[in-house]
N, C-alpha and C. Protein backbone atom coordinates (compact mmCIF):
# COMPACT_ATOMS: atom_id res chain seq x y z
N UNK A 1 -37.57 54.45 33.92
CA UNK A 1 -36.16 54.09 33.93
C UNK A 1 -35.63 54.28 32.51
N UNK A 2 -34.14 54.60 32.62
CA UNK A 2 -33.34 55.13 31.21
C UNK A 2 -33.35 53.94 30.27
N UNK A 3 -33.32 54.03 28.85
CA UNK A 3 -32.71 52.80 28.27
C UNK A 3 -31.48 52.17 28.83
N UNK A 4 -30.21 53.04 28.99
CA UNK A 4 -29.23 53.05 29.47
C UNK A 4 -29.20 52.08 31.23
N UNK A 5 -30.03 52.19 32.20
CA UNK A 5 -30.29 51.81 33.10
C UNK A 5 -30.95 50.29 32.79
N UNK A 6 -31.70 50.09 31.98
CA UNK A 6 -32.68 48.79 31.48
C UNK A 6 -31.36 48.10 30.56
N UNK A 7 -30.24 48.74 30.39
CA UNK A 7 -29.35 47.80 29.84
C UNK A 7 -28.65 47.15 30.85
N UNK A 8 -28.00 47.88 31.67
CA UNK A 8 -27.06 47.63 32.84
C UNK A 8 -28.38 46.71 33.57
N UNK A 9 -29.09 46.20 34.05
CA UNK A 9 -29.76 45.75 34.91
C UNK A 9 -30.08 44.39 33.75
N UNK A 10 -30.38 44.39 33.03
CA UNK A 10 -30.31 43.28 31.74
C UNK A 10 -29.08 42.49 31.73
N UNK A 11 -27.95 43.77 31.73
CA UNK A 11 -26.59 42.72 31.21
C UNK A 11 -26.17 41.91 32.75
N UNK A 12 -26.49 42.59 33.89
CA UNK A 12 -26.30 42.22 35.07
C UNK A 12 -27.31 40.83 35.58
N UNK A 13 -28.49 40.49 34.55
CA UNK A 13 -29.20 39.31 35.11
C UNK A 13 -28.42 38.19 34.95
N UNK A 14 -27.56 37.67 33.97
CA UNK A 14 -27.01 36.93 33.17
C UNK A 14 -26.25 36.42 34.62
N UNK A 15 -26.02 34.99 34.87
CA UNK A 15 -24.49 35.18 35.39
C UNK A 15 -23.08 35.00 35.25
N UNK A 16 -23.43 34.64 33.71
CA UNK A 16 -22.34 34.33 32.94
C UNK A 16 -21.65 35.38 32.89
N UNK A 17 -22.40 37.13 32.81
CA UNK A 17 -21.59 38.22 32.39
C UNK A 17 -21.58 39.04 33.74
N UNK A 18 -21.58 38.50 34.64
CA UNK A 18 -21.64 38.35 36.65
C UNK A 18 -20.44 38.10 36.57
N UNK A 19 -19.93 36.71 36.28
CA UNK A 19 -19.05 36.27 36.19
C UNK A 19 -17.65 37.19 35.44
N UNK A 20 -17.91 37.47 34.42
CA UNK A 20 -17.09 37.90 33.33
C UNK A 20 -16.84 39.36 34.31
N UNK A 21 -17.84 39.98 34.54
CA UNK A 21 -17.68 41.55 35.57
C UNK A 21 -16.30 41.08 36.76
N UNK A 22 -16.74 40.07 37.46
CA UNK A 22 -15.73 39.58 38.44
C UNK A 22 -14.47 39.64 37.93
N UNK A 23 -14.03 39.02 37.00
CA UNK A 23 -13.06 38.72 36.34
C UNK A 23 -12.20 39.92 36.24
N UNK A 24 -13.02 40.90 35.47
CA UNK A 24 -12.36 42.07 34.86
C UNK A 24 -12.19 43.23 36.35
N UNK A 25 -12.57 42.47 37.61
CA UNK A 25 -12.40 43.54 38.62
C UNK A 25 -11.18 43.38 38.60
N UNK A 26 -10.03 42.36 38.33
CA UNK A 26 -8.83 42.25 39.01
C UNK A 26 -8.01 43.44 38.14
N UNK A 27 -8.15 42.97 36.81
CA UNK A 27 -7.20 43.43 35.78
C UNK A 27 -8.15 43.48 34.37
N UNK A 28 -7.31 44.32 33.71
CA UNK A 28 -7.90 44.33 31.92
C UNK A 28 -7.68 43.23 31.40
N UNK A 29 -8.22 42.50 30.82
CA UNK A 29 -8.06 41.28 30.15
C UNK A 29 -8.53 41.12 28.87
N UNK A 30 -7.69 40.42 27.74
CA UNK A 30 -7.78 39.84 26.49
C UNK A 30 -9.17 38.85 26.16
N UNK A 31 -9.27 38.76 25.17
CA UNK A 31 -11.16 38.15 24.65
C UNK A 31 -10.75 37.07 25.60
N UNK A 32 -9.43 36.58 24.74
CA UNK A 32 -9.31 34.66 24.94
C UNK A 32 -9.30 34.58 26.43
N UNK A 33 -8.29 35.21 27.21
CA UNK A 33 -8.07 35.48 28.65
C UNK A 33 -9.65 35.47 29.34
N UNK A 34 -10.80 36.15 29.08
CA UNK A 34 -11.84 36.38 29.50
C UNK A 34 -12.42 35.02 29.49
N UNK A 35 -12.05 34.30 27.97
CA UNK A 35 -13.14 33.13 27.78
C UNK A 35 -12.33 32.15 28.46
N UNK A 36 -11.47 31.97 28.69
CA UNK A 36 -10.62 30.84 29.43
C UNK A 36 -11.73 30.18 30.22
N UNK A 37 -11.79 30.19 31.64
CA UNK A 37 -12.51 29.50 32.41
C UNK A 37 -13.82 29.14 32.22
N UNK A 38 -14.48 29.37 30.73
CA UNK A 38 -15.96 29.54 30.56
C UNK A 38 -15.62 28.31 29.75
N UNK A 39 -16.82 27.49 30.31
CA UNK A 39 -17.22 26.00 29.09
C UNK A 39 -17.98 26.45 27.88
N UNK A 40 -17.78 27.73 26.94
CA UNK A 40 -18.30 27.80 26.03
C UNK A 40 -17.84 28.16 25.18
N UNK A 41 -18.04 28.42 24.03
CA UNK A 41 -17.32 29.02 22.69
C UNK A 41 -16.99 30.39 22.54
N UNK A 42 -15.87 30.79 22.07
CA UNK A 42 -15.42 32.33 22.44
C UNK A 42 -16.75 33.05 21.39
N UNK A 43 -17.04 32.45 20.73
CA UNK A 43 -18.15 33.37 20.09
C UNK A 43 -19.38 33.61 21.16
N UNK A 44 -19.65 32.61 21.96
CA UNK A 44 -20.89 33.10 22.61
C UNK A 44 -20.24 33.84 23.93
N UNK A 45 -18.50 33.59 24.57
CA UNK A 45 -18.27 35.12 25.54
C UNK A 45 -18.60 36.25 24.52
N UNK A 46 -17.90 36.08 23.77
CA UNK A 46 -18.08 37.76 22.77
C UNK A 46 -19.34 38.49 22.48
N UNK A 47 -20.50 37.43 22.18
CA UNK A 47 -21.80 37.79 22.46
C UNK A 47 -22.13 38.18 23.99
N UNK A 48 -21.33 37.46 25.15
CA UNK A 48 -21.71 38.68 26.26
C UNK A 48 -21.09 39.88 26.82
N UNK A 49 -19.72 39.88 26.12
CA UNK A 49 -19.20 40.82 25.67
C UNK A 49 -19.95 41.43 25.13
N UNK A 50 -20.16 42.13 24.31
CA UNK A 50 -21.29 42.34 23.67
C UNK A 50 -22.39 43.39 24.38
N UNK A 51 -22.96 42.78 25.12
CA UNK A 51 -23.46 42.96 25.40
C UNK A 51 -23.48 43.92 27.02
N UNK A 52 -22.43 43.37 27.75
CA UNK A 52 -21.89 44.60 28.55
C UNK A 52 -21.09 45.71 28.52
N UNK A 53 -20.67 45.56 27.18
CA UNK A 53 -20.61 46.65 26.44
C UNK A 53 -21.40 47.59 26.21
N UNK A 54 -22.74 47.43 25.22
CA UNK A 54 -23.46 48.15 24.95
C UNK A 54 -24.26 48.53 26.24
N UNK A 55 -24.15 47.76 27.37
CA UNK A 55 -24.73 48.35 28.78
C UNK A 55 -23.79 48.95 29.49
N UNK A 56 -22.08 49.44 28.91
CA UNK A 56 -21.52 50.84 29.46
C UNK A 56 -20.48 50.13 30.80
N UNK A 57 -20.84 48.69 30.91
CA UNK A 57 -19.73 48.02 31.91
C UNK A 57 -18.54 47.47 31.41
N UNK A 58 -18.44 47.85 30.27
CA UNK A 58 -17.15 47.37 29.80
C UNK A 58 -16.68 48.57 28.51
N UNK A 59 -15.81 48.53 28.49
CA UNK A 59 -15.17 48.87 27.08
C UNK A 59 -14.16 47.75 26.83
N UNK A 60 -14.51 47.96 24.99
CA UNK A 60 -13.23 46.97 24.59
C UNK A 60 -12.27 48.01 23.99
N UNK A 61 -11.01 47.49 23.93
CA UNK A 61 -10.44 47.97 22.79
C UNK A 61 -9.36 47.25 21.99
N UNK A 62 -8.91 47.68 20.87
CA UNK A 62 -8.06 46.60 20.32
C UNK A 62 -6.50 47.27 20.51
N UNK A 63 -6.06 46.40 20.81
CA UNK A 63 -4.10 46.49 20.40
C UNK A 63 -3.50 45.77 19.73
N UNK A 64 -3.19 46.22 18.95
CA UNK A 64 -2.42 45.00 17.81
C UNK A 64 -3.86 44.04 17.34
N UNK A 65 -3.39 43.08 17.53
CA UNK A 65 -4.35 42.04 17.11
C UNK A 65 -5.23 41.25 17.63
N UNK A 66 -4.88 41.57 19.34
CA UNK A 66 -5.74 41.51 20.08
C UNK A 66 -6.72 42.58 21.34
N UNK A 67 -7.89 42.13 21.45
CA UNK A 67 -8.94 43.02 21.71
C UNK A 67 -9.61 42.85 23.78
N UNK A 68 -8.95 43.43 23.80
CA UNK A 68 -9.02 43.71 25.41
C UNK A 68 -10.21 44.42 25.93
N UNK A 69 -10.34 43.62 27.23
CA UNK A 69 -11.42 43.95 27.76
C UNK A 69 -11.64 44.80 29.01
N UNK A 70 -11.79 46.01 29.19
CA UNK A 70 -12.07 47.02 30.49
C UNK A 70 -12.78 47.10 31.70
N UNK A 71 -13.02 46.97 32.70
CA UNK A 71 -13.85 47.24 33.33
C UNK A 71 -14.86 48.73 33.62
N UNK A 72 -15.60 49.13 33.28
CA UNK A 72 -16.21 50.36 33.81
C UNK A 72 -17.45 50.74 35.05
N UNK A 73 -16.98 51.05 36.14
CA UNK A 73 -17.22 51.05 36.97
C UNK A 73 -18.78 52.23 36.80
N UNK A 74 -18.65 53.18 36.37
CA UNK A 74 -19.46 54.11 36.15
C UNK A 74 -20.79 54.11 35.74
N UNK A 75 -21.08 52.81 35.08
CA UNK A 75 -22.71 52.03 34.67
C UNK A 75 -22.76 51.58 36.10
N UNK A 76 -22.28 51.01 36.98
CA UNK A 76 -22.72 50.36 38.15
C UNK A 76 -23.09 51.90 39.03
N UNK A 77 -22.41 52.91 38.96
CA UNK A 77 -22.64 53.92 40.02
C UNK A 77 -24.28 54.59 39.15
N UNK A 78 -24.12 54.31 38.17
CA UNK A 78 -25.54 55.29 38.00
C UNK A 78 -26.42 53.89 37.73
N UNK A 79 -26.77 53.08 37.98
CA UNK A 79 -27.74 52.08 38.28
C UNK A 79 -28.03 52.73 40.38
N UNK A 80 -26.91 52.65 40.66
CA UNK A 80 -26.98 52.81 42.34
C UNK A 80 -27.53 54.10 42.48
N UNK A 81 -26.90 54.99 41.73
CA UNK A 81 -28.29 56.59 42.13
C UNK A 81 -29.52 56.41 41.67
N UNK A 82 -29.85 55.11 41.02
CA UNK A 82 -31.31 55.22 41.03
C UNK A 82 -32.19 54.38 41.78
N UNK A 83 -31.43 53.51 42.14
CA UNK A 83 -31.37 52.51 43.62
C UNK A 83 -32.02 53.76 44.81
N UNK A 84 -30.61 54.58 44.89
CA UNK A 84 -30.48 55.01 46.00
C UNK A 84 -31.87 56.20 46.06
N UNK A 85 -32.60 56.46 44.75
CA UNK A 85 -33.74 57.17 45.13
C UNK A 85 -35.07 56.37 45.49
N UNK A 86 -34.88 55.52 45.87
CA UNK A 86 -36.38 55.00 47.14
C UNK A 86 -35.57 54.77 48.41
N UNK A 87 -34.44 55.44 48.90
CA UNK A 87 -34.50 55.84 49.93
C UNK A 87 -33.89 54.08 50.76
N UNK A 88 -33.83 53.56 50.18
CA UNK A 88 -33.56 52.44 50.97
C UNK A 88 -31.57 51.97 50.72
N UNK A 89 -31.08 52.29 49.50
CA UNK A 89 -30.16 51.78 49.44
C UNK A 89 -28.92 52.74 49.80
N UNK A 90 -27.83 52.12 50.33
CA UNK A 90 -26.82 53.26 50.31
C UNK A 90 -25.83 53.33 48.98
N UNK A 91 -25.00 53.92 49.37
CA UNK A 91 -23.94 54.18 47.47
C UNK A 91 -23.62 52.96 47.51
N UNK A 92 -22.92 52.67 46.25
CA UNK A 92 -22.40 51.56 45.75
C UNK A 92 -20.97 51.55 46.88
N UNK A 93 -20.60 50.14 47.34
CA UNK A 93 -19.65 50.23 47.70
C UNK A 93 -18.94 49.24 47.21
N UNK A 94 -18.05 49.65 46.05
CA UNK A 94 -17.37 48.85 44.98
C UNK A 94 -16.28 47.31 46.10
N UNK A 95 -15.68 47.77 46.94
CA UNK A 95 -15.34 46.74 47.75
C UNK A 95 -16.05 45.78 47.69
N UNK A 96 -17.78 46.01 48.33
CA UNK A 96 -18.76 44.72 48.56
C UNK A 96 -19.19 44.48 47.70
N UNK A 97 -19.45 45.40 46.07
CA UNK A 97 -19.77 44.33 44.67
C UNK A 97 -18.67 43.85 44.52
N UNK A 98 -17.37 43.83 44.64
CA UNK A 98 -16.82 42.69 44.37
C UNK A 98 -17.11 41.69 45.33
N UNK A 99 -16.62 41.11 46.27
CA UNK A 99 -17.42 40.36 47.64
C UNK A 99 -18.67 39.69 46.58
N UNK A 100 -19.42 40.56 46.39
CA UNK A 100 -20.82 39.87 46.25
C UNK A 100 -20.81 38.93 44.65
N UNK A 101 -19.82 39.42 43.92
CA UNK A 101 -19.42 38.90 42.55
C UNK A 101 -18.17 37.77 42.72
N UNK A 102 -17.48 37.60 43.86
CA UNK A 102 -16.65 37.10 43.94
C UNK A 102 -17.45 35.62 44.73
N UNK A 103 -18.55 35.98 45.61
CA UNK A 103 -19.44 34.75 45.93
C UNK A 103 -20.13 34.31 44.92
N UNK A 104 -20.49 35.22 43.99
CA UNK A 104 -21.31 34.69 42.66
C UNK A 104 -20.67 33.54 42.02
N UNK A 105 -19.67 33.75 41.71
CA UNK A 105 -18.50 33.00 41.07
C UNK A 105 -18.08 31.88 41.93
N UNK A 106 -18.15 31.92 43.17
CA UNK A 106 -17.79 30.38 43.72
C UNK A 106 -19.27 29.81 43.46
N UNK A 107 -20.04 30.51 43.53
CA UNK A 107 -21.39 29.89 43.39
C UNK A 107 -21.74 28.97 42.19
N UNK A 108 -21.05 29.69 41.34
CA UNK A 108 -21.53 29.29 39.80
C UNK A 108 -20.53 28.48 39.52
N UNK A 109 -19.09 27.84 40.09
CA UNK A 109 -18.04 26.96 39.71
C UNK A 109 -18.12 26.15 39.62
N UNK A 110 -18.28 25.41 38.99
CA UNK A 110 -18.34 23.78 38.84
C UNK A 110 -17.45 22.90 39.81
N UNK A 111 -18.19 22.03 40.55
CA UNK A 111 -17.20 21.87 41.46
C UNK A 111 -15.84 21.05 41.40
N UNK A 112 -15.49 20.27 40.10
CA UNK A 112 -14.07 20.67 40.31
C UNK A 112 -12.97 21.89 39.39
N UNK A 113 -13.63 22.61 39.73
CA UNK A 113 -13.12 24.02 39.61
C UNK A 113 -12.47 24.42 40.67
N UNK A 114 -10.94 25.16 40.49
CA UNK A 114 -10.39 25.50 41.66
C UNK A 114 -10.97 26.90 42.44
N UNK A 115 -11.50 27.78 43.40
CA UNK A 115 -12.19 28.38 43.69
C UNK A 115 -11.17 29.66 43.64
N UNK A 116 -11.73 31.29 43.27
CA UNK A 116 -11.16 32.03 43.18
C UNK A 116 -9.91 32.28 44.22
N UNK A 117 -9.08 32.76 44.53
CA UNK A 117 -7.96 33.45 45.09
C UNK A 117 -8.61 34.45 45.51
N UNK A 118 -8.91 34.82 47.21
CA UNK A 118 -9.13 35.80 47.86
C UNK A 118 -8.91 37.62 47.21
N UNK A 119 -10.06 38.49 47.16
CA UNK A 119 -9.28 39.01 46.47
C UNK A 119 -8.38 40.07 47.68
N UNK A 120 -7.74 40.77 47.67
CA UNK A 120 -6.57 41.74 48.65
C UNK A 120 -6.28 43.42 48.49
């Protein structure tokens, strides 16, 4: 397996940056915007920032003075062509990783946390 592949499957154990992936399915979002709902210090989102970055699921970039966060779909499709060579898995079907990230996230909510908004 690629370095590149051993990153994406690394940054994907976490579910903090499970979480953060969910997030960024809706829309591009700002550091602070990202760290909002997280009980932790924007320095340790930015460290998982960070880190799904350098595993190719995110890009950041900056505007002005603040530094926005991307989604990149394209680390998830080449994790799935290598899935899909033992023959067992089918393509990624970005609909059901969200679904499956969007249960992650009720999963991981604290329960009085209000639960995501369906996504449409």
């Amino acid at each position: 397996m690629s370095h590149a592949l051993d990153a994406v499957f690394s940054a994907l154990a976490d579910p903090t940056r499970r979480r953060i992936l969910t997030l960024l399915l809706e829309d591009d979002m700002a550091v602070t915007d990202v760290a909002e709902p997280f009980q932790m210090s924007l320095a340790a989102i930015s460290k998982h920032l960070q880190v799904l970055a350098e595993a190719g699921l995110i890009t950041q970039e900056r505007r002005g003075r603040v530094k926005w966060c991307k989604l990149e779909p394209d680390a998830l499709r080449a994790a799935s062509v290598w899935m899909q060579g033992f023959g067992q898995f089918d393509p990624v079907d970005l609909d059901a990783f969200e679904r499956f990230l969007a249960g992650e996230l009720q999963d991981d909510a604290p329960d009085d946390a209000p639960s995501p908004a369906p996504a449409g």
